[in-house]
C-alpha atoms as a PDB file:
ATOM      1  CA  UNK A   1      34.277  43.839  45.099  1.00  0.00           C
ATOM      2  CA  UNK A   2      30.729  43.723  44.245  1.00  0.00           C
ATOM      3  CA  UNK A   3      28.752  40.325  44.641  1.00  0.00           C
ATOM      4  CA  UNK A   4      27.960  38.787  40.983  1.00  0.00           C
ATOM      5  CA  UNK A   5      25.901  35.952  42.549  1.00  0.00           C
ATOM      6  CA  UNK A   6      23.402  36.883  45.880  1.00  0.00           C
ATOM      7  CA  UNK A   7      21.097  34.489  47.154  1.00  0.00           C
ATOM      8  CA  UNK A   8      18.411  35.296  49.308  1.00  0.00           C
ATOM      9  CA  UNK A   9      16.476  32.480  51.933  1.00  0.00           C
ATOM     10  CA  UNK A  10      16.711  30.342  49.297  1.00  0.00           C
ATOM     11  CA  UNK A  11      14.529  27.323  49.910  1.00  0.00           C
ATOM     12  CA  UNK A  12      13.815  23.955  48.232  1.00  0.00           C
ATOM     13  CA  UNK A  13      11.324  21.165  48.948  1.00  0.00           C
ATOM     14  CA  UNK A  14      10.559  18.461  47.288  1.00  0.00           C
ATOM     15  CA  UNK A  15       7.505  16.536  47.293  1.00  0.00           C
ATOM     16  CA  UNK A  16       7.138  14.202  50.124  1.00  0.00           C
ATOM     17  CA  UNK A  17       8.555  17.461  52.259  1.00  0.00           C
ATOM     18  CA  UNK A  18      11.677  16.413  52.279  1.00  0.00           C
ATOM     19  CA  UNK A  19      13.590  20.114  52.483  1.00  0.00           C
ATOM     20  CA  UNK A  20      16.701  19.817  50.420  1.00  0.00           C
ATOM     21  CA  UNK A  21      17.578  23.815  51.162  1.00  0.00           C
ATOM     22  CA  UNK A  22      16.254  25.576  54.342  1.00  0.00           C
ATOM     23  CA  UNK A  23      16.904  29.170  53.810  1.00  0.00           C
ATOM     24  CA  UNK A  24      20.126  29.402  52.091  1.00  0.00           C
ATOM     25  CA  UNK A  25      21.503  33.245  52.288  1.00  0.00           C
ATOM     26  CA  UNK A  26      24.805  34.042  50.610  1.00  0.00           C
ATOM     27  CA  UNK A  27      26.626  36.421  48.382  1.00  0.00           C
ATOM     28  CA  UNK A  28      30.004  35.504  46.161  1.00  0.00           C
ATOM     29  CA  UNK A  29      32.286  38.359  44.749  1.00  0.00           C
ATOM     30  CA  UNK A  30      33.073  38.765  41.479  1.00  0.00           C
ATOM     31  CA  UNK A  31      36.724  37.122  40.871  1.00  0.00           C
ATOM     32  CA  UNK A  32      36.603  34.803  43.802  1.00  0.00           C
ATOM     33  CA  UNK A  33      36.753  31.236  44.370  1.00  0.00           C
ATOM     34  CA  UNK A  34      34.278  29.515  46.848  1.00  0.00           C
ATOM     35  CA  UNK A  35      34.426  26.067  47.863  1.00  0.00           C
ATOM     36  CA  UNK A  36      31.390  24.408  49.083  1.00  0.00           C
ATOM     37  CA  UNK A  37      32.404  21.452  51.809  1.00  0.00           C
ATOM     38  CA  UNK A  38      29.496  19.219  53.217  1.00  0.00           C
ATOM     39  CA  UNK A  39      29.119  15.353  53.004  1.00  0.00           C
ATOM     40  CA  UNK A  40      26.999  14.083  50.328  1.00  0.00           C
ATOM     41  CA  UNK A  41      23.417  14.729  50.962  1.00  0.00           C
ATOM     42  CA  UNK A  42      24.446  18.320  52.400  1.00  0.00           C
ATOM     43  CA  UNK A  43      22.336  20.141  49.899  1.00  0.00           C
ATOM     44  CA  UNK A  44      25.612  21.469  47.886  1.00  0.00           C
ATOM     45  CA  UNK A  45      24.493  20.113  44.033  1.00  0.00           C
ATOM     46  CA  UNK A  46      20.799  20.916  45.269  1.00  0.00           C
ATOM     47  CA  UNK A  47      22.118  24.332  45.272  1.00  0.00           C
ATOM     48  CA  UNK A  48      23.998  24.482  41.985  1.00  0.00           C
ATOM     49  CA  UNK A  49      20.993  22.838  40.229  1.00  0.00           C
ATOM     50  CA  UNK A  50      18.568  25.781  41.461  1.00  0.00           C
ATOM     51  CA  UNK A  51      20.919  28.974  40.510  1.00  0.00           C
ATOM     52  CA  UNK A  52      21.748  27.095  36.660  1.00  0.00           C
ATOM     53  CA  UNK A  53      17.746  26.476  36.602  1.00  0.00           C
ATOM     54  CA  UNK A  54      17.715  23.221  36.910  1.00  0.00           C
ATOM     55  CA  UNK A  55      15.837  22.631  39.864  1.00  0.00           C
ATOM     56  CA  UNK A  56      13.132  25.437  40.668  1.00  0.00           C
ATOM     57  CA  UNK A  57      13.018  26.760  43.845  1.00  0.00           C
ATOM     58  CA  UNK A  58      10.261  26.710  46.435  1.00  0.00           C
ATOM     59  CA  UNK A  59      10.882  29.950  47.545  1.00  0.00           C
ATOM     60  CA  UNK A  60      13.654  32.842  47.710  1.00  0.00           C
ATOM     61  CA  UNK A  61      15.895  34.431  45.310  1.00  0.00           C
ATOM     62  CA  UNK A  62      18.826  34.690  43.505  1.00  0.00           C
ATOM     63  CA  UNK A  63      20.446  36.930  41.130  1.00  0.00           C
ATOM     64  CA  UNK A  64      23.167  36.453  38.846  1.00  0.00           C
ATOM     65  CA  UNK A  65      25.272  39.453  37.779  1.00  0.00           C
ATOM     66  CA  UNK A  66      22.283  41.157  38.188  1.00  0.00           C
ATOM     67  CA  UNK A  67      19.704  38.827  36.825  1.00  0.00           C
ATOM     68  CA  UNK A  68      16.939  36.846  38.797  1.00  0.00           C
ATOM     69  CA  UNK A  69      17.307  33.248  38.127  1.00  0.00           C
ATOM     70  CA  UNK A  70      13.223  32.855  37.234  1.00  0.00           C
ATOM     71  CA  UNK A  71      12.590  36.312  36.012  1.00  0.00           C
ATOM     72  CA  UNK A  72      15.641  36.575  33.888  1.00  0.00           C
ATOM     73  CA  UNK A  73      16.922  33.124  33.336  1.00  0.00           C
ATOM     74  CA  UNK A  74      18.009  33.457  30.033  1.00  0.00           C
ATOM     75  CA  UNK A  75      20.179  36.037  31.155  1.00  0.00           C
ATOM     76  CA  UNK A  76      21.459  34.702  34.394  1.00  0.00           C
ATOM     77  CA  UNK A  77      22.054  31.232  32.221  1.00  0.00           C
ATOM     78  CA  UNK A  78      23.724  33.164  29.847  1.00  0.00           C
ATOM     79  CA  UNK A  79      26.464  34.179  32.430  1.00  0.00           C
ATOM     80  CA  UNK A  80      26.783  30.498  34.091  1.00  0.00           C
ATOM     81  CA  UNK A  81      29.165  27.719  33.142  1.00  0.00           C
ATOM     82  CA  UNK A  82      28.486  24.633  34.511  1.00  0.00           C
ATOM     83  CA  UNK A  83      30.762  21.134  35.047  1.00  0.00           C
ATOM     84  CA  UNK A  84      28.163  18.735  36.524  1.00  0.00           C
ATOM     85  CA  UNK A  85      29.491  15.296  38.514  1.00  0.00           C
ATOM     86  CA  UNK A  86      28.139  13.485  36.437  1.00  0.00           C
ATOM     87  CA  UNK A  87      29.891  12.847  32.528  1.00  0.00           C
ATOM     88  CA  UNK A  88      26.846  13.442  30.108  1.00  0.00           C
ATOM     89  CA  UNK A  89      28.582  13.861  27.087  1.00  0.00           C
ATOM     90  CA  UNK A  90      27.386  12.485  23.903  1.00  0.00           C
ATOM     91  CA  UNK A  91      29.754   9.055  23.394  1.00  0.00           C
ATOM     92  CA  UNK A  92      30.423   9.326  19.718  1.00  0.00           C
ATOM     93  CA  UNK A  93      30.313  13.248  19.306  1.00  0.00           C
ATOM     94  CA  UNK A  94      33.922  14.845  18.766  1.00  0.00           C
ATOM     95  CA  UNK A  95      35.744  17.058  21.183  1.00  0.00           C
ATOM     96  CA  UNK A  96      35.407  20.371  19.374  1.00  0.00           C
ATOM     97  CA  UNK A  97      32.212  19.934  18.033  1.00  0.00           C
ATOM     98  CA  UNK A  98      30.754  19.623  21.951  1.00  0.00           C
ATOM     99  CA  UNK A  99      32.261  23.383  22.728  1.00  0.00           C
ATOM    100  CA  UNK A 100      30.553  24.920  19.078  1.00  0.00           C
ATOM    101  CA  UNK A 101      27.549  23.431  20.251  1.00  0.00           C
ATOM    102  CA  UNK A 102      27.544  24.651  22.940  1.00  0.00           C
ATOM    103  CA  UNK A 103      28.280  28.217  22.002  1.00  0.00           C
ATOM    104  CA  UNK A 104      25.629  28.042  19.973  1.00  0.00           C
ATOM    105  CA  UNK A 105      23.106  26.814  22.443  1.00  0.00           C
ATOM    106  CA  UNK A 106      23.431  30.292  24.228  1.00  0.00           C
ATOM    107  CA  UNK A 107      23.560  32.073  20.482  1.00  0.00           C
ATOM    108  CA  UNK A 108      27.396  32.940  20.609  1.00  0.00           C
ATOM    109  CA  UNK A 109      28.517  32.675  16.660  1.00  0.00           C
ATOM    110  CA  UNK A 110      31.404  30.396  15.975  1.00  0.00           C
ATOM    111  CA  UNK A 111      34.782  31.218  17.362  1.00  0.00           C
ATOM    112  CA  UNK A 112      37.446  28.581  16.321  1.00  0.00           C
ATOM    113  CA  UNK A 113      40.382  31.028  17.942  1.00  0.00           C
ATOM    114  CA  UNK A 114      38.075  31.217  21.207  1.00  0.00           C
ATOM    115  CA  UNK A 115      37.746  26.943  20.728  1.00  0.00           C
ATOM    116  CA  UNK A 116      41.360  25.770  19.920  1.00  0.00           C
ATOM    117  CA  UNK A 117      42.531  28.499  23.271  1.00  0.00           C
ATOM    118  CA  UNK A 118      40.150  26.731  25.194  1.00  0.00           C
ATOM    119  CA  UNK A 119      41.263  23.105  23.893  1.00  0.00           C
ATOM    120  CA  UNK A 120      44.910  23.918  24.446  1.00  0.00           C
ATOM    121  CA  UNK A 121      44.855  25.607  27.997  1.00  0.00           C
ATOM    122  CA  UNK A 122      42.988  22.182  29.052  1.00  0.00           C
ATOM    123  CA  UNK A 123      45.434  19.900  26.856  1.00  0.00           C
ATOM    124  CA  UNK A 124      42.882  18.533  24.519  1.00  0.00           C
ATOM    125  CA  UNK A 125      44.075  20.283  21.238  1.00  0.00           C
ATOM    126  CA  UNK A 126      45.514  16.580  20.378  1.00  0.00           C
ATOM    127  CA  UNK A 127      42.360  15.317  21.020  1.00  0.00           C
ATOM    128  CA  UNK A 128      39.786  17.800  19.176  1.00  0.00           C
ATOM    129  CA  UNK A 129      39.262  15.247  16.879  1.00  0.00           C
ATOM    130  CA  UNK A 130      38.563  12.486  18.562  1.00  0.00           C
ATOM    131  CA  UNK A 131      35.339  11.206  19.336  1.00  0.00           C
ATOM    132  CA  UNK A 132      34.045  11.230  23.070  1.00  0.00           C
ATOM    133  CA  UNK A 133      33.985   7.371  23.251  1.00  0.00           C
ATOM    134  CA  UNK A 134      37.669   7.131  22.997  1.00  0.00           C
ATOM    135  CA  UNK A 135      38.621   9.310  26.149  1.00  0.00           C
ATOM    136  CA  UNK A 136      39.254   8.518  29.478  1.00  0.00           C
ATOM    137  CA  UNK A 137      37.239   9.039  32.143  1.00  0.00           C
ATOM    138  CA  UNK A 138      39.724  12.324  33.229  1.00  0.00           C
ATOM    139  CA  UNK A 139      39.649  13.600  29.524  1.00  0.00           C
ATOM    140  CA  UNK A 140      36.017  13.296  29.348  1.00  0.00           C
ATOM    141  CA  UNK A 141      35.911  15.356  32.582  1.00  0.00           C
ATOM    142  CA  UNK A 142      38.171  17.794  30.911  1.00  0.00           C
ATOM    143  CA  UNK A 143      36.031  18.088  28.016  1.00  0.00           C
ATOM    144  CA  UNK A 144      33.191  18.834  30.120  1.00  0.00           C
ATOM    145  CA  UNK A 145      35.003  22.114  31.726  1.00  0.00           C
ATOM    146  CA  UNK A 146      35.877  23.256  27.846  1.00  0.00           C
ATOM    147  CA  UNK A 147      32.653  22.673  27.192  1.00  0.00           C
ATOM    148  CA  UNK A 148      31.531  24.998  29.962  1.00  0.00           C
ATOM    149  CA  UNK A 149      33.673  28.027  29.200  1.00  0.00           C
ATOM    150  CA  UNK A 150      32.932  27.334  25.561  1.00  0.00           C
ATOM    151  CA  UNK A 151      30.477  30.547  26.007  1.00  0.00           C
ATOM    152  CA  UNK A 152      32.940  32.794  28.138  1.00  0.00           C
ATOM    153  CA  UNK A 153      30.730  32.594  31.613  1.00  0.00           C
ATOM    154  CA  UNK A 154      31.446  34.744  33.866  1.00  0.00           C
ATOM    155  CA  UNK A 155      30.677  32.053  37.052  1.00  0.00           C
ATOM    156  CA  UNK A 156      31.924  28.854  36.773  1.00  0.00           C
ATOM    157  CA  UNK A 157      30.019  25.953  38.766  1.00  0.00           C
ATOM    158  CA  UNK A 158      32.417  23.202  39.818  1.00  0.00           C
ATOM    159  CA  UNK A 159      30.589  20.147  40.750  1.00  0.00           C
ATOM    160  CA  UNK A 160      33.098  17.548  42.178  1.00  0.00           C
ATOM    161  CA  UNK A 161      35.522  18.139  39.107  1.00  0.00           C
ATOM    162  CA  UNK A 162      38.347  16.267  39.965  1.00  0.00           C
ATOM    163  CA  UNK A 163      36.739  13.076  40.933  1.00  0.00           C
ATOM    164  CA  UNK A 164      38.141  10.266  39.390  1.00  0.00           C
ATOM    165  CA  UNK A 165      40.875  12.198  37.994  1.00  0.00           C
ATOM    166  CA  UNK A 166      44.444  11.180  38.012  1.00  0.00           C
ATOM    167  CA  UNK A 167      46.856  13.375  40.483  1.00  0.00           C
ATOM    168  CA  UNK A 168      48.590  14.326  36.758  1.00  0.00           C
ATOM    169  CA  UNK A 169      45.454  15.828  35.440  1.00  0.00           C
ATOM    170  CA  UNK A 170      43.764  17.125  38.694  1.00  0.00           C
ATOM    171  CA  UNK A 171      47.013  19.364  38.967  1.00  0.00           C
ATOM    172  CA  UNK A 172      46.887  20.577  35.303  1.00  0.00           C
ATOM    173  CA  UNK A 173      42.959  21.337  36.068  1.00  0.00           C
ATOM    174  CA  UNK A 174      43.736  23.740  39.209  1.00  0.00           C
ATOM    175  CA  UNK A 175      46.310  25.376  36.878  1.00  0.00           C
ATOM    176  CA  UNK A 176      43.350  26.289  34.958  1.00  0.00           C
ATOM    177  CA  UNK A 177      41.073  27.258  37.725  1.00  0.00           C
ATOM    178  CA  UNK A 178      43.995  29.407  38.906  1.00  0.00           C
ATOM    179  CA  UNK A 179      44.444  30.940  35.588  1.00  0.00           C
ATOM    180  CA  UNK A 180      40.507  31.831  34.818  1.00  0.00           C
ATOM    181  CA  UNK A 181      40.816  33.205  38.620  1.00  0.00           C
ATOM    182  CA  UNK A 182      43.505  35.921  37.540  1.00  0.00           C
ATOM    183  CA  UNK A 183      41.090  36.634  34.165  1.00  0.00           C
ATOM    184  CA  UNK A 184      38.151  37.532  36.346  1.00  0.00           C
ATOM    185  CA  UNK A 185      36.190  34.516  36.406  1.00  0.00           C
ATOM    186  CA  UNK A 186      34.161  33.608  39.863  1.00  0.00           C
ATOM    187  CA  UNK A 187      34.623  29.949  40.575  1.00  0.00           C
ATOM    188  CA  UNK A 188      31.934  27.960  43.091  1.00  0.00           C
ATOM    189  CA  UNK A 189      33.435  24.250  43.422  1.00  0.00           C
ATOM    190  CA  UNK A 190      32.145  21.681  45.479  1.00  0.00           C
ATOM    191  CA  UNK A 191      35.098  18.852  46.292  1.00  0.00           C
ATOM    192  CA  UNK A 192      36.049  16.129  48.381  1.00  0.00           C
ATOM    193  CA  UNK A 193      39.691  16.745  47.959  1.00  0.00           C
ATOM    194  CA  UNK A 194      39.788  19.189  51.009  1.00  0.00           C
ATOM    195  CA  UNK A 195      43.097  19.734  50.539  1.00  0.00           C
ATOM    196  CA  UNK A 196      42.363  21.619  47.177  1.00  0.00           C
ATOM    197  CA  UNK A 197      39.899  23.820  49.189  1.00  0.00           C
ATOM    198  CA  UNK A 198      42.404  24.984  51.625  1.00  0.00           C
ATOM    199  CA  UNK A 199      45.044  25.641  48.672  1.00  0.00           C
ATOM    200  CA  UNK A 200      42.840  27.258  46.257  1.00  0.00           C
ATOM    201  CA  UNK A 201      39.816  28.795  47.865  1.00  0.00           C
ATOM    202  CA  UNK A 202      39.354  32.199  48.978  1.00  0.00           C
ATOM    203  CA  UNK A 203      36.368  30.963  50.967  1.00  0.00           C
ATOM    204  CA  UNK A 204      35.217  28.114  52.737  1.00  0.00           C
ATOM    205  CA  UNK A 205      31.756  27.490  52.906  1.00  0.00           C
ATOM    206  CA  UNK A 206      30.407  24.815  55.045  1.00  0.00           C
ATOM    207  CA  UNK A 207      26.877  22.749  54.043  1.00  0.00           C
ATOM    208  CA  UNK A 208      24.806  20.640  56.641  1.00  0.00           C
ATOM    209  CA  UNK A 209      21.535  19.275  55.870  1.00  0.00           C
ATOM    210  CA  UNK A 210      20.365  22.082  53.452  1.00  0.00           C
ATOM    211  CA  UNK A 211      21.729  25.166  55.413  1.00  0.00           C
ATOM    212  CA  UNK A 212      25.050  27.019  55.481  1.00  0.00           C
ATOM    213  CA  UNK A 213      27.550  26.164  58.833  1.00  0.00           C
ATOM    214  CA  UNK A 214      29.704  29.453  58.379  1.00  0.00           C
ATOM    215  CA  UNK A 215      31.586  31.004  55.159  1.00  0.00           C
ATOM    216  CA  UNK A 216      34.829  32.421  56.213  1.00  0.00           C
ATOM    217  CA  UNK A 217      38.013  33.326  54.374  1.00  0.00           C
ATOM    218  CA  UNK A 218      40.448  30.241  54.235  1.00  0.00           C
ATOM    219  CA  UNK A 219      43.028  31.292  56.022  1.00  0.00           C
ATOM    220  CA  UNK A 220      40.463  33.180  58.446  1.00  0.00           C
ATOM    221  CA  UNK A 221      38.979  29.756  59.072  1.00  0.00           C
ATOM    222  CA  UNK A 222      42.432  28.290  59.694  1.00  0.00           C
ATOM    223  CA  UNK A 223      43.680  30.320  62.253  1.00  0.00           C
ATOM    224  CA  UNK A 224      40.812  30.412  64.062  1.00  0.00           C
ATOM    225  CA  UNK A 225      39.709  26.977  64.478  1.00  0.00           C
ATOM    226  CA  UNK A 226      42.980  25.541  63.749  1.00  0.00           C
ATOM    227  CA  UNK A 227      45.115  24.282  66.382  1.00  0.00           C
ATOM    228  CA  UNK A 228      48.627  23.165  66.585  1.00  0.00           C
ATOM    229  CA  UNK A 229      49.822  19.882  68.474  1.00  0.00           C
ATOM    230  CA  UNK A 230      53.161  19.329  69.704  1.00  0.00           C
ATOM    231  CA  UNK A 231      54.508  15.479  69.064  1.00  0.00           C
ATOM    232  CA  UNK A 232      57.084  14.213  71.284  1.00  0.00           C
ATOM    233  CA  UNK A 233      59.039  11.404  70.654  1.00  0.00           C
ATOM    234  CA  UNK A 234      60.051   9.548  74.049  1.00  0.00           C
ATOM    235  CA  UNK A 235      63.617   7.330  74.113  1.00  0.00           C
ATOM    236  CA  UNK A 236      61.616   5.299  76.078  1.00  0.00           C
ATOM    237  CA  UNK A 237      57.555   4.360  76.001  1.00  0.00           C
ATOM    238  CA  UNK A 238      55.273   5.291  78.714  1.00  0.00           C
ATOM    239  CA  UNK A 239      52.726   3.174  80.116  1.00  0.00           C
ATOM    240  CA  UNK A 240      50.952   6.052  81.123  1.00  0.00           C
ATOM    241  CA  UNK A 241      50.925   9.658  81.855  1.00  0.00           C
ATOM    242  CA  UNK A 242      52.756  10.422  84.767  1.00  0.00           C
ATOM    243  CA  UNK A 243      51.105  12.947  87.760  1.00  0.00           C
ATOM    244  CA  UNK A 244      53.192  15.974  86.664  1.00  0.00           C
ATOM    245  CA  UNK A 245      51.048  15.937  83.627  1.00  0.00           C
ATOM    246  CA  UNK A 246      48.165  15.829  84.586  1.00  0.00           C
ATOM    247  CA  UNK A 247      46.741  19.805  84.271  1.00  0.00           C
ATOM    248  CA  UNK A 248      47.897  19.459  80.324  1.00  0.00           C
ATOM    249  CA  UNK A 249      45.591  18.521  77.158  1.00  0.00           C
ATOM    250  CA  UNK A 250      48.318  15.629  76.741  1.00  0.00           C
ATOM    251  CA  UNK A 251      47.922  11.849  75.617  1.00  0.00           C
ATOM    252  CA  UNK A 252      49.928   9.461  74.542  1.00  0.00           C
ATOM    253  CA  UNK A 253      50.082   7.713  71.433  1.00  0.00           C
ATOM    254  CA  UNK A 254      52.240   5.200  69.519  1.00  0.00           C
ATOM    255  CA  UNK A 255      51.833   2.334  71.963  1.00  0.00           C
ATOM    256  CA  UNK A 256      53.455   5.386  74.629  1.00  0.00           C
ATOM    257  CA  UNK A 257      56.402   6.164  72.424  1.00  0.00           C
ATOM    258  CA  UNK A 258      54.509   9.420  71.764  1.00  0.00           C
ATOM    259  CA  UNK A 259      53.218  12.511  73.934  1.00  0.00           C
ATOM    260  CA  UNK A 260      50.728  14.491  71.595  1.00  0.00           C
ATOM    261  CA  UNK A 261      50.451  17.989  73.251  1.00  0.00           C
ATOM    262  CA  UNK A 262      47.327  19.977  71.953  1.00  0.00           C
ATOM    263  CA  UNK A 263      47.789  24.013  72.104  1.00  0.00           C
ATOM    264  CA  UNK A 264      45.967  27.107  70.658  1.00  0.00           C
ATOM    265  CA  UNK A 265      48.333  29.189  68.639  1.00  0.00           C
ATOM    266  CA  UNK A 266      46.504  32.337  69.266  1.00  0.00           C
ATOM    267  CA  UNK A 267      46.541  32.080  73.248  1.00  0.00           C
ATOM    268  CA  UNK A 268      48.728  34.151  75.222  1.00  0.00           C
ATOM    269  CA  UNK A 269      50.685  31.439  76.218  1.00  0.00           C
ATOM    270  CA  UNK A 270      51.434  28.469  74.543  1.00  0.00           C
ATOM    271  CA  UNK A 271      52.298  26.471  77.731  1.00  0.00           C
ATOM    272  CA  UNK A 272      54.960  24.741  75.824  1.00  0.00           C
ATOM    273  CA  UNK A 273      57.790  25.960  78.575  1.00  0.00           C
ATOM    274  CA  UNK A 274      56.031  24.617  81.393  1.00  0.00           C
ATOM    275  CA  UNK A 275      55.214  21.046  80.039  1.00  0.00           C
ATOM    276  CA  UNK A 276      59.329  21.079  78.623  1.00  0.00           C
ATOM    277  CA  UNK A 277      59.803  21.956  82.823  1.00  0.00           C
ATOM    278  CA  UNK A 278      57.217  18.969  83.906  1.00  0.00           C
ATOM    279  CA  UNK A 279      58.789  16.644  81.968  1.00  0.00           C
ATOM    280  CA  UNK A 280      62.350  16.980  83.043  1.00  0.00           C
ATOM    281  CA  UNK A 281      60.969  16.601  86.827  1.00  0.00           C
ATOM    282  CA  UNK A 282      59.321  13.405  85.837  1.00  0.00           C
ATOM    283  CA  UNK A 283      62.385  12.463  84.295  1.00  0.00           C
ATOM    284  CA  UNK A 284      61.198  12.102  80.876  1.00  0.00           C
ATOM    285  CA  UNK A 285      63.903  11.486  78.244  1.00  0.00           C
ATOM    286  CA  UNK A 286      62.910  13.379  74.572  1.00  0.00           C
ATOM    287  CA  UNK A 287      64.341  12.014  71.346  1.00  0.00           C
ATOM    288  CA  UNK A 288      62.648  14.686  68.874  1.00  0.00           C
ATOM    289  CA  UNK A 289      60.216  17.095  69.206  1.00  0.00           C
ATOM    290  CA  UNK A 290      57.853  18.114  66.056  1.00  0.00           C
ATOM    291  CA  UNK A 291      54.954  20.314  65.375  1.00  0.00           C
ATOM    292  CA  UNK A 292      51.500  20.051  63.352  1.00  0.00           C
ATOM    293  CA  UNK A 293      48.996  22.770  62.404  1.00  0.00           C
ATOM    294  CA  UNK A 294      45.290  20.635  62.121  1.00  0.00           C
ATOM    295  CA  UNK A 295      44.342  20.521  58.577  1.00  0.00           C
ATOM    296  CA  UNK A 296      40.898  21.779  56.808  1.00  0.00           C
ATOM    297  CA  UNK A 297      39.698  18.006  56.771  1.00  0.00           C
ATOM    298  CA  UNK A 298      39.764  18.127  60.866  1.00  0.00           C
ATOM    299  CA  UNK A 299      38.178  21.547  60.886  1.00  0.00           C
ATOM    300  CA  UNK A 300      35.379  20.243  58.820  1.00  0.00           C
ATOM    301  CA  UNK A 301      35.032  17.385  60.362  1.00  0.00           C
ATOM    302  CA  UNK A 302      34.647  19.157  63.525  1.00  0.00           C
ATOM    303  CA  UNK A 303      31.812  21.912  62.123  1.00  0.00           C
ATOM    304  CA  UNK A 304      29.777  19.409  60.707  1.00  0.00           C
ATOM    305  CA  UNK A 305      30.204  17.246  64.287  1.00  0.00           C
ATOM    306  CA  UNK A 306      28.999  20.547  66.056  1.00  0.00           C
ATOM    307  CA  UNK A 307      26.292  21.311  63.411  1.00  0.00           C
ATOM    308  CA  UNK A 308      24.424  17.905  63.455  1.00  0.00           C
ATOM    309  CA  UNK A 309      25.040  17.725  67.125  1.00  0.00           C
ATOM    310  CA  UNK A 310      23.200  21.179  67.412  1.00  0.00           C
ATOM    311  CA  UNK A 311      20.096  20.593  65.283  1.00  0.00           C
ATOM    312  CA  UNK A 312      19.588  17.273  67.141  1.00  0.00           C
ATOM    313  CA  UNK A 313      19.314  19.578  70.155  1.00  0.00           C
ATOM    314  CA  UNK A 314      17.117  21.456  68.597  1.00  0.00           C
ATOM    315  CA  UNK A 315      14.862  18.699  66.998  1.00  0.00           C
END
């Protein structure tokens, strides 16, 4: 696929020097959808807020299907939705209204087919009447991602979309960023809800401190940070590990009712026979044995560990 969106050493200070980007470099393909981890501060709304044009950069480039983001911004803006964090709807404006509006804003005529689609895929049809003031928080939010396809973008900015939504409508909302996936749409999302990432995402991109960890493929990422642990469940606690043990990444856990065996899934050998073998010469009785593959949330955590670790070595 070919990249819609390619940024270039993207850079952004502000004034005081404090640099919000340090040489961002990245390139998204058409269709895909991104998700942009880092902890608040990381640089990831910075970012968004210089490709829509909201922020100007200090230095580098970016192009939109195309279209450089300073040179051509009507253009690149043209091809952009965006779904900010925060809810800056007008209170006692009504629900359609807000999406003809903002067709209009980017010189689209009227489309009330285009409108009462839009309205309807993100269950707000009922609502198209009612004024802004009257919604919840997680039908506002909805109102702001019609509001943002209104003009049929062809990248979508995400920007924490699903915070403070209920589990009902956060589900009905990835329905819809599933379903403008499969119509072509890129997707860049920044979340908290890693979880989300790891199910939806194509990519993973990880932000620290205004620079880019890594951006690998999901499942890419997975397998090769992810590790698996091995949880055994004793008949009877340990106070601690006994000497046959000791060469194993082992500990125990659950006041010693627990062995918590740590392995790499990829290695040659799993040394999951061996420790079975050391623990029926220590005499060590087994009531179940279970397995867990380390989540996106603990890979994360680790990169951003490593990364601030690093640039304090470097500092």
């Amino acid at each position: 696929m070919a990249a819609i969106l390619q940024i270039r050493d993207l850079k952004k200070t502000y004034e005081g020097g404090f640099e919000a980007l340090k040489g961002i470099t990245l390139d998204i393909e058409a269709g895909e959808i991104i998700a942009l981890l880092g902890p608040n501060g990381a640089g990831k709304t910075t970012l968004i807020s210089t490709i829509c044009g909201i922020t100007e950069p200090t230095s580098g480039s970016a192009t939109v299907g195309g279209h450089d983001i300073q040179q051509e911004f009507r253009k690149a803006r043209s091809m952009i939705g965006l779904v900010p964090q925060e809810i800056n709807l007008e209170p006692f404006s009504v629900v359609e209204d807000n999406l003809h509006y903002s067709r209009g804003l980017f010189g689209k005529p009227r489309d009330e087919a285009l409108v009462e689609r839009i309205l309807k895929r993100l269950s707000l049809w009922d609502k198209r009447r009612s004024r802004v003031r009257e919604l919840s928080g997680g039908m506002k939010r909805r109102v702001l991602i019609a509001k943002a396809l209104a003009h049929e973008p062809r990248v979508l900015f995400l920007d924490e979309p699903t915070a403070g939504v209920d589990v009902g409508l956060r589900k009905d909302m990835w329905e819809t960023v599933a379903q403008l996936k499969s119509e072509g749409v890129t997707i860049i999302l920044t979340t908290h809800y890693i979880e989300e990432a790891e199910a939806m995402a194509d990519r993973v991109g990880v932000i620290l401190k205004g620079q880019i960890l890594m951006v690998e493929p999901t499942q890419d990422l997975m397998r090769r940070f992810g590790r698996k642990e091995l949880r055994i469940e004793l008949r009877a606690p340990l106070d601690a590990l006994p000497a046959q043990l000791s060469d194993y990444d082992i500990e125990l856990a659950d006041e010693g009712q627990t062995l918590v065996y740590s392995y790499d899934t990829h290695a040659d050998r799993t040394g999951i026979a061996g420790l079975m073998r050391s623990l029926n010469e220590a005499g060590i009785v087994l009531r179940d044995v279970q397995t867990r593959q380390s989540s996106l949330e603990e890979i994360f955590v680790d990169l951003v560990s490593e990364g601030s670790t690093e640039e304090e070595a470097t500092a």
